[in-house]
PDB file of N, CA and C in Angstrom:
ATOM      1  N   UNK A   1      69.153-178.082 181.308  1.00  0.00           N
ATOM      2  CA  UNK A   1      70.340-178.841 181.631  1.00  0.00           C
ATOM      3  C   UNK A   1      70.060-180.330 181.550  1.00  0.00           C
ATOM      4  N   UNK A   2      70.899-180.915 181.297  1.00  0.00           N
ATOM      5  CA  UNK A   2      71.425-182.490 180.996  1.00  0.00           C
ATOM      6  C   UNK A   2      71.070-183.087 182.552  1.00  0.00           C
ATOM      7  N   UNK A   3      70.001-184.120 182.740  1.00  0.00           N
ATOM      8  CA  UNK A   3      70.322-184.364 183.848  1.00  0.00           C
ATOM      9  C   UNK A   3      71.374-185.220 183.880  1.00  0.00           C
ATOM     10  N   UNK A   4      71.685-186.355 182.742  1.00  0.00           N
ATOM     11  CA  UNK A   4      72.624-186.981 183.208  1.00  0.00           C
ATOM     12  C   UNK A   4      74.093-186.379 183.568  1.00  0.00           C
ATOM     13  N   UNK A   5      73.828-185.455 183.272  1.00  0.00           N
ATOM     14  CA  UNK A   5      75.593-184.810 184.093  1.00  0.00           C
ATOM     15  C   UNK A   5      75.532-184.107 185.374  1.00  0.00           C
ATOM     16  N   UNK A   6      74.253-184.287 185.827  1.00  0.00           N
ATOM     17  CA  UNK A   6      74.534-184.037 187.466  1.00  0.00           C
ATOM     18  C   UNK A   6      74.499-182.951 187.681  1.00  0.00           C
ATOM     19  N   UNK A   7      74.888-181.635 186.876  1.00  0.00           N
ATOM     20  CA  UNK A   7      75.414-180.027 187.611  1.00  0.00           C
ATOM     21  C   UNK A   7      74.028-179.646 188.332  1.00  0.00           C
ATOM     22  N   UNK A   8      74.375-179.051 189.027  1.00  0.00           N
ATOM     23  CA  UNK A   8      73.224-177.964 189.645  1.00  0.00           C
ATOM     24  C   UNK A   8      73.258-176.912 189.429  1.00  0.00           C
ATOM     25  N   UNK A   9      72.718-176.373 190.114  1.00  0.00           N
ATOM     26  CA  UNK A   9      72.666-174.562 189.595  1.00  0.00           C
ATOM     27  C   UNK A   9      74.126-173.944 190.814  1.00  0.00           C
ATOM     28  N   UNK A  10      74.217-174.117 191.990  1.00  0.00           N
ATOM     29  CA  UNK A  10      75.472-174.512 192.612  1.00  0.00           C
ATOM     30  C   UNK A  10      76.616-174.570 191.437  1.00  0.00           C
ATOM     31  N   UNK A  11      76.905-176.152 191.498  1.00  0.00           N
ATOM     32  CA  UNK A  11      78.045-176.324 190.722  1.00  0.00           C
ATOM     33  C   UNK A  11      77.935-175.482 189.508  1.00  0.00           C
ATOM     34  N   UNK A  12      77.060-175.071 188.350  1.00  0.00           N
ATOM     35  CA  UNK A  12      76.906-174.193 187.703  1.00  0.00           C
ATOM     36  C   UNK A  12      77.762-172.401 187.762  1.00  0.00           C
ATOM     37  N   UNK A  13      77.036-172.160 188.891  1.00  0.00           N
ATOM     38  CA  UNK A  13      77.840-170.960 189.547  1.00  0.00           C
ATOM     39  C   UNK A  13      79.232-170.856 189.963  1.00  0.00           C
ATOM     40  N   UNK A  14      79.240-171.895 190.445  1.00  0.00           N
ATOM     41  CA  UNK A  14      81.074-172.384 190.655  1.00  0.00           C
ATOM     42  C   UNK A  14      81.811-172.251 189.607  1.00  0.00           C
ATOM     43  N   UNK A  15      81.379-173.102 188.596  1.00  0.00           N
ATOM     44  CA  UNK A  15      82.095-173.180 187.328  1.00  0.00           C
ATOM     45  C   UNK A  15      82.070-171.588 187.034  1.00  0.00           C
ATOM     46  N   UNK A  16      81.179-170.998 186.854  1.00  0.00           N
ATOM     47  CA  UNK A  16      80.938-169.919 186.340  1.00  0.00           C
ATOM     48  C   UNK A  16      82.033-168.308 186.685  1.00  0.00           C
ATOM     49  N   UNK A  17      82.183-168.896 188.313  1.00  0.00           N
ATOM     50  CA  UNK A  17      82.828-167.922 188.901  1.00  0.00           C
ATOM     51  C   UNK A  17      84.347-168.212 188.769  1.00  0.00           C
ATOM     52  N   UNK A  18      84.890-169.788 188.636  1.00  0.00           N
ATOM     53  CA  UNK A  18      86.416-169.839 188.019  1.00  0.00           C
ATOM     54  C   UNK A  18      86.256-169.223 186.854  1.00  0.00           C
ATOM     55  N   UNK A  19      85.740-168.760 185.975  1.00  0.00           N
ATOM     56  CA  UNK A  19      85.742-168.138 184.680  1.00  0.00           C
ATOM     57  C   UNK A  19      85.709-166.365 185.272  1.00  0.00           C
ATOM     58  N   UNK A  20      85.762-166.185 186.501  1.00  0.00           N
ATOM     59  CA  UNK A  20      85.520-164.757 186.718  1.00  0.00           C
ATOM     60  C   UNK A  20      83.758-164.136 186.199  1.00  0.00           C
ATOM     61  N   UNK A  21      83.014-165.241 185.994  1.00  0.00           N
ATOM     62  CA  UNK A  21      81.531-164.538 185.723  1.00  0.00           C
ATOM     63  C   UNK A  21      80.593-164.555 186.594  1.00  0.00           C
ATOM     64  N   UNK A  22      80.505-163.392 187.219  1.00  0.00           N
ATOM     65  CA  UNK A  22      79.843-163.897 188.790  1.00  0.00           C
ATOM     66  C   UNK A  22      78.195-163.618 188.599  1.00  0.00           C
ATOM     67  N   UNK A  23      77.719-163.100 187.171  1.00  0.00           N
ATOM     68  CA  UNK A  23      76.320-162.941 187.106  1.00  0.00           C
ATOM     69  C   UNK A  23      75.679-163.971 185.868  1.00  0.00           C
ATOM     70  N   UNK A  24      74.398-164.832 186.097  1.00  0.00           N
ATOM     71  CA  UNK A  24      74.339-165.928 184.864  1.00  0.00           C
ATOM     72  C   UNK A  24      74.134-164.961 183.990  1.00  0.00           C
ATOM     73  N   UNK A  25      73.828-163.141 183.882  1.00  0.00           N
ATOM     74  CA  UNK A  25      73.184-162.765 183.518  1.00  0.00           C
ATOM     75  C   UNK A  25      74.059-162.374 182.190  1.00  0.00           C
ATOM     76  N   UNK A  26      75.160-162.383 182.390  1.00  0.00           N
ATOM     77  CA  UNK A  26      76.200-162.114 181.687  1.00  0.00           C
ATOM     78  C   UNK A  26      76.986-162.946 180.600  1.00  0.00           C
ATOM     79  N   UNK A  27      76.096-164.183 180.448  1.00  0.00           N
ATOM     80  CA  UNK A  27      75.872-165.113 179.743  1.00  0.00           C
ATOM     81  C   UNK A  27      74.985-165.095 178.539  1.00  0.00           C
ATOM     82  N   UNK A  28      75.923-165.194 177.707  1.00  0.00           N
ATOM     83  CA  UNK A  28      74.799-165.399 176.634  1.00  0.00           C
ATOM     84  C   UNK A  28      74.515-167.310 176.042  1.00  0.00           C
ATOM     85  N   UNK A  29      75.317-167.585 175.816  1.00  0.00           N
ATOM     86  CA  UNK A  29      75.352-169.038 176.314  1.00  0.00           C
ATOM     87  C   UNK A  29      76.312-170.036 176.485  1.00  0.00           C
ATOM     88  N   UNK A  30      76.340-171.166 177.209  1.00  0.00           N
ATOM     89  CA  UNK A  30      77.539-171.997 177.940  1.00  0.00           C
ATOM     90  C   UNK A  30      77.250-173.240 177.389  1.00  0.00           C
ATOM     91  N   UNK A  31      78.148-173.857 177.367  1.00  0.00           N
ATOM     92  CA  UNK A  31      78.330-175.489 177.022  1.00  0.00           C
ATOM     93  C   UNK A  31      79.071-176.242 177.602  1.00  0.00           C
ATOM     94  N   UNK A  32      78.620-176.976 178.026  1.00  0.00           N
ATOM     95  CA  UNK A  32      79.044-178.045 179.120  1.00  0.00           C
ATOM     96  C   UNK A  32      79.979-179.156 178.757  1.00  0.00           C
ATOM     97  N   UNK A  33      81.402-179.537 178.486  1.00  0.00           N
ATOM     98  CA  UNK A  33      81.811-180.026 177.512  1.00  0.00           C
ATOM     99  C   UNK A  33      81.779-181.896 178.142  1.00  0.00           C
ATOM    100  N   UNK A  34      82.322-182.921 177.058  1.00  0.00           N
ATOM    101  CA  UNK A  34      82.224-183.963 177.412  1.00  0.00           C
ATOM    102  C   UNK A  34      83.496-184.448 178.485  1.00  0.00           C
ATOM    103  N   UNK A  35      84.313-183.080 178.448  1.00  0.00           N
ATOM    104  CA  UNK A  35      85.206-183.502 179.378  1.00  0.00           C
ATOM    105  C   UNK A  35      85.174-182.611 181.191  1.00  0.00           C
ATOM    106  N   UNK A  36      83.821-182.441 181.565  1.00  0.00           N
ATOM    107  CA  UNK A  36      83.613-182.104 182.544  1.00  0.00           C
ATOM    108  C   UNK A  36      83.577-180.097 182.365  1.00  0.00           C
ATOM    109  N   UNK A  37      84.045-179.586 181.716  1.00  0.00           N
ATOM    110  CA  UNK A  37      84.360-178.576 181.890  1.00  0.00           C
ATOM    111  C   UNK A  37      83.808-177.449 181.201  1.00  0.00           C
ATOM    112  N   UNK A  38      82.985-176.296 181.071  1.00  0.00           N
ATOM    113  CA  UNK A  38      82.148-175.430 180.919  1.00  0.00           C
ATOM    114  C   UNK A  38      83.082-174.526 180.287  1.00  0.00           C
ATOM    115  N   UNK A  39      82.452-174.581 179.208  1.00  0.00           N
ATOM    116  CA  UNK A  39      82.811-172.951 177.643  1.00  0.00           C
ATOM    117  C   UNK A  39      81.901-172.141 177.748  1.00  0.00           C
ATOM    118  N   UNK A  40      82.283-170.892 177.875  1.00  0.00           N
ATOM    119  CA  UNK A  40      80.993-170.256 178.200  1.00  0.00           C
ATOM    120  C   UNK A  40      81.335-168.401 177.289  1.00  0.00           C
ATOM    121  N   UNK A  41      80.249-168.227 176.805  1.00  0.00           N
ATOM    122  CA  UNK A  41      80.256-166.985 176.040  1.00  0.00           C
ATOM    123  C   UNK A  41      79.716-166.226 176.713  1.00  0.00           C
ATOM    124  N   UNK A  42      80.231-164.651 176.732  1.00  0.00           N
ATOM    125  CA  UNK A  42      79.589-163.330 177.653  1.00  0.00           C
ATOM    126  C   UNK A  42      78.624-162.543 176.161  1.00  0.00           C
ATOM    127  N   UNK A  43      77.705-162.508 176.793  1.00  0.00           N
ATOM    128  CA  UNK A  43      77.220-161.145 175.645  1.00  0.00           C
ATOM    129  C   UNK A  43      78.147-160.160 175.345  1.00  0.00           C
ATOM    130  N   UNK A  44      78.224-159.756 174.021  1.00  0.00           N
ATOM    131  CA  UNK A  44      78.795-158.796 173.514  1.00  0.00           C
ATOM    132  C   UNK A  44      79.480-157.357 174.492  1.00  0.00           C
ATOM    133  N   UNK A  45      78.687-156.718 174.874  1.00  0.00           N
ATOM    134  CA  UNK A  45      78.597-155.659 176.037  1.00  0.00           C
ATOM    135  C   UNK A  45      79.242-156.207 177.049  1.00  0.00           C
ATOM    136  N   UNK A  46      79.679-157.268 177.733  1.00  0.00           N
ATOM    137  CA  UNK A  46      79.878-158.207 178.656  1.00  0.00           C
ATOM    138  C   UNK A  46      81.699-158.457 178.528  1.00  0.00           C
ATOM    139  N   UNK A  47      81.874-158.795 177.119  1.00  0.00           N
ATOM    140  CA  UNK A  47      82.854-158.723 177.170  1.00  0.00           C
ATOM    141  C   UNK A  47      84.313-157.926 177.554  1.00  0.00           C
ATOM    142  N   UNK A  48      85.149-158.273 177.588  1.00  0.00           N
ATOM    143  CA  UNK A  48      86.205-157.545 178.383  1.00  0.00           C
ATOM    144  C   UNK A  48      87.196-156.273 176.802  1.00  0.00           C
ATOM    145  N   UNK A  49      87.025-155.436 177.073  1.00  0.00           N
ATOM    146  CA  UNK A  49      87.672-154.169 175.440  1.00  0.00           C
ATOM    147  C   UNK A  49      89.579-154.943 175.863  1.00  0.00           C
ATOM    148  N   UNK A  50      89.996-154.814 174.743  1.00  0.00           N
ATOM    149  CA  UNK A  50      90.878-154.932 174.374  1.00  0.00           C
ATOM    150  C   UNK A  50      91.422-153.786 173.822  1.00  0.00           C
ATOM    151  N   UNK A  51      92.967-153.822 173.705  1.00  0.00           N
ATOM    152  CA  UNK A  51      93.679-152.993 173.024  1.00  0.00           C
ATOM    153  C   UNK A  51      93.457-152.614 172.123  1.00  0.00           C
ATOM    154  N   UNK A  52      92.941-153.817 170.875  1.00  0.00           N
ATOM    155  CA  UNK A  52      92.594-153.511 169.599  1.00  0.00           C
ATOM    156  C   UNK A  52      91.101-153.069 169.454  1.00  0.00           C
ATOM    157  N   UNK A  53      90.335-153.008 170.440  1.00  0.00           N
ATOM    158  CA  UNK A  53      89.198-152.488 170.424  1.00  0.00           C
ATOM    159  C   UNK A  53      89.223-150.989 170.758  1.00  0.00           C
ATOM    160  N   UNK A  54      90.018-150.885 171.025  1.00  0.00           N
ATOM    161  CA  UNK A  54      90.354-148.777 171.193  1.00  0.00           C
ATOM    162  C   UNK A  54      91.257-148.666 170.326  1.00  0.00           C
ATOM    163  N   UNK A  55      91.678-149.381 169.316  1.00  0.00           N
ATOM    164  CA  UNK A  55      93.036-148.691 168.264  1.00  0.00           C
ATOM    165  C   UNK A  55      94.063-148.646 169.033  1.00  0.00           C
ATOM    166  N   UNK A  56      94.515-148.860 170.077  1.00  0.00           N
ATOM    167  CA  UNK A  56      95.726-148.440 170.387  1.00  0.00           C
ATOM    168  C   UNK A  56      96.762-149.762 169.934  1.00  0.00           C
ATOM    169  N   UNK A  57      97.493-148.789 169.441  1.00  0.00           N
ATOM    170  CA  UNK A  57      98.586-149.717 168.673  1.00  0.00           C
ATOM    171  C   UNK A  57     100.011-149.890 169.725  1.00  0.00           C
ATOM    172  N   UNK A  58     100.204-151.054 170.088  1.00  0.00           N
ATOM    173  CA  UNK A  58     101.248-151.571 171.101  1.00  0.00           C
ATOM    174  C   UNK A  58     102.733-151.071 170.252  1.00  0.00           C
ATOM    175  N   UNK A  59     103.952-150.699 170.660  1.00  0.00           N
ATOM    176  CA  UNK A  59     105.471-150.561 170.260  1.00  0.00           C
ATOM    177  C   UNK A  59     105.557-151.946 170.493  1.00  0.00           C
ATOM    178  N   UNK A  60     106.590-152.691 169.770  1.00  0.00           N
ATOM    179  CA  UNK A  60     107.076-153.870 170.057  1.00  0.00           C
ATOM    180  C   UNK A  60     108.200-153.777 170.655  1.00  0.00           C
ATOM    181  N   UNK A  61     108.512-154.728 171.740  1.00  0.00           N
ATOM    182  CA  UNK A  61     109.293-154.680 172.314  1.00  0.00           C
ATOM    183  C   UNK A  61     110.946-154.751 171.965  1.00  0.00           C
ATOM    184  N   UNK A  62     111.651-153.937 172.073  1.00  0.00           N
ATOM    185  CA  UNK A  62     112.538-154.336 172.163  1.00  0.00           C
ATOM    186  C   UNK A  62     113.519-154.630 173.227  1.00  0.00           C
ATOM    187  N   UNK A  63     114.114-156.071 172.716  1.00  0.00           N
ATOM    188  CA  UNK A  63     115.264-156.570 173.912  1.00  0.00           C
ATOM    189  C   UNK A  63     116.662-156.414 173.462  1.00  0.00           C
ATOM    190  N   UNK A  64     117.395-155.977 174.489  1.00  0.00           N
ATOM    191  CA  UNK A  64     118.596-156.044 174.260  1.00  0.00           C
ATOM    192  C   UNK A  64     119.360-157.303 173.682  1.00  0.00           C
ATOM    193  N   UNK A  65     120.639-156.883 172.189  1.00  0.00           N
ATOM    194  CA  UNK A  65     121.385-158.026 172.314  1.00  0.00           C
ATOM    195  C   UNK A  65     122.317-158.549 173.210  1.00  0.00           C
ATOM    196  N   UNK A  66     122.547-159.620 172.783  1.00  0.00           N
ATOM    197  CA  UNK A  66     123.308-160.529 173.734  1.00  0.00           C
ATOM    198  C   UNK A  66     124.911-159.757 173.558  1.00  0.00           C
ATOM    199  N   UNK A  67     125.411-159.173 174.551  1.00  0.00           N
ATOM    200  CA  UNK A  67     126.872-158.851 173.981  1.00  0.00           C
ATOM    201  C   UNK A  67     127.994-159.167 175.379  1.00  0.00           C
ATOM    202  N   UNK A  68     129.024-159.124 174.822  1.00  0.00           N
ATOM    203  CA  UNK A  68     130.249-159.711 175.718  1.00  0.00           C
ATOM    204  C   UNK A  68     130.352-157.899 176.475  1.00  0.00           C
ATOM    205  N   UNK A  69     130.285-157.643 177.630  1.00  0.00           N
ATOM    206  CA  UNK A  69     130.559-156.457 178.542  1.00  0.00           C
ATOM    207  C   UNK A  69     131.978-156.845 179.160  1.00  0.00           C
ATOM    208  N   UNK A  70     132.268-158.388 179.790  1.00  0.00           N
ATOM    209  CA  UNK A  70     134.113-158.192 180.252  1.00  0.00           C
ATOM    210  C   UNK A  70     134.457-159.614 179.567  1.00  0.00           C
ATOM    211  N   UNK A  71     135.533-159.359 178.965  1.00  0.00           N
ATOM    212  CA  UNK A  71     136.426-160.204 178.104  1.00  0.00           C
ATOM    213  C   UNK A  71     137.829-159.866 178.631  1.00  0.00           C
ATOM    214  N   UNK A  72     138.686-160.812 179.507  1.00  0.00           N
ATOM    215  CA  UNK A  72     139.875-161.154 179.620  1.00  0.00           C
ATOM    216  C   UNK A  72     140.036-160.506 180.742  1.00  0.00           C
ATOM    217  N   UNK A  73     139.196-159.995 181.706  1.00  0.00           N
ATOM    218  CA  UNK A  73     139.426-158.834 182.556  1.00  0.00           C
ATOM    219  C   UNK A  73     139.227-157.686 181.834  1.00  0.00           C
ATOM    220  N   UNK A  74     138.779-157.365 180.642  1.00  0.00           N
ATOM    221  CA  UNK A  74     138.777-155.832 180.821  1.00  0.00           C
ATOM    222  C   UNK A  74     137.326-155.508 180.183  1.00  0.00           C
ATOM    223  N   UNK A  75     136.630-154.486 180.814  1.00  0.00           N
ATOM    224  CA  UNK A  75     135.501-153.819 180.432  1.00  0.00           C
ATOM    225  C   UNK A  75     135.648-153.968 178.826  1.00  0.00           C
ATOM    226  N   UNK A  76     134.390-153.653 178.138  1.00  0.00           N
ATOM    227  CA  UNK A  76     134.247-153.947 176.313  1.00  0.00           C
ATOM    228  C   UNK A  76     133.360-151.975 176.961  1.00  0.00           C
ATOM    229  N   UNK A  77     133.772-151.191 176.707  1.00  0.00           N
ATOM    230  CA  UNK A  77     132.420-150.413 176.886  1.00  0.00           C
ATOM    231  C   UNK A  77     132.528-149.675 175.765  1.00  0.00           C
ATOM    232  N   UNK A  78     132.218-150.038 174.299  1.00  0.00           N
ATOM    233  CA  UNK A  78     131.577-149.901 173.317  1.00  0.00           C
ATOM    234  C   UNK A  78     130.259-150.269 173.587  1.00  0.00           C
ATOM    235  N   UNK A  79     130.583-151.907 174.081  1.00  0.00           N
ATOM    236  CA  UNK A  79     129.228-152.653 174.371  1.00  0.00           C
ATOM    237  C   UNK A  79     128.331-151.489 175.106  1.00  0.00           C
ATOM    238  N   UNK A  80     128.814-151.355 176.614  1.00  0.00           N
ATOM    239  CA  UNK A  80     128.248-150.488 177.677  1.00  0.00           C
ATOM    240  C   UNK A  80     127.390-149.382 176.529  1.00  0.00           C
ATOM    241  N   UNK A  81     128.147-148.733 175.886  1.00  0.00           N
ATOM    242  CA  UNK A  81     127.702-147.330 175.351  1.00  0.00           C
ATOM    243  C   UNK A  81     126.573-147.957 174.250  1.00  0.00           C
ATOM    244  N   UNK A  82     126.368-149.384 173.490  1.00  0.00           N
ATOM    245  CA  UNK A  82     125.946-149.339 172.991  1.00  0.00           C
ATOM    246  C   UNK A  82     124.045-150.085 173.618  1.00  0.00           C
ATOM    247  N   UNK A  83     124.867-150.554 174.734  1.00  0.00           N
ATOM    248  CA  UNK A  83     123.361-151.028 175.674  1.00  0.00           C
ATOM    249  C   UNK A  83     122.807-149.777 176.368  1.00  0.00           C
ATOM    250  N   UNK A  84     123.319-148.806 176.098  1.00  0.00           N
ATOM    251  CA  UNK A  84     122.860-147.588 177.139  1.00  0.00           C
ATOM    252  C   UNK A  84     123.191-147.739 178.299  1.00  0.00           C
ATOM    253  N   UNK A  85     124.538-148.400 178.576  1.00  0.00           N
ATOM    254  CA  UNK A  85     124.746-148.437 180.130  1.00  0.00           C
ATOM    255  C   UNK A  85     125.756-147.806 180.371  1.00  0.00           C
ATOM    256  N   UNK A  86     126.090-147.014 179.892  1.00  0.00           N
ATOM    257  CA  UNK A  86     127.447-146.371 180.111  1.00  0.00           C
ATOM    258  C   UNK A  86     126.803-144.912 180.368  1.00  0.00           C
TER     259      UNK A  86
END
């Protein structure tokens, strides 16, 4: 470590644990940036699996359109039947 930037092994761990990494061990290596603030890489194994790391393929969402349900006082329930709310 840099002495001129002061960290300790303390502040080190601190930083470490706002990142959720509570073991150094789990580090493969960190960089201390010029703007105070720590980038830090997990070993491979360490890292957190993702969706796309098991294949599972997400549905995309769908949102309802925007539609008029009461116009002039009176129910539209085409709309209803066509939002599934009817």
């Amino acid at each position: 470590m840099d002495r001129s930037a002061r960290l300790d092994m303390d502040a080190l761990t601190m930083m470490l644990r706002q990142q959720n990494i509570f073991s150094i061990k789990d580090v493969e290596y960190a960089i201390f940036e010029t703007n105070g603030k720590l980038s830090v890489m997990k070993y491979d194994q360490k890292q957190a699996v993702t969706k796309e790391d098991m294949n599972i393929t997400i549905k995309a969402k769908q949102y309802p359109f925007s539609a008029e349900l009461v116009s002039d006082g009176k129910i539209n329930t085409n709309n209803l039947t066509r939002l599934d709310l009817k």
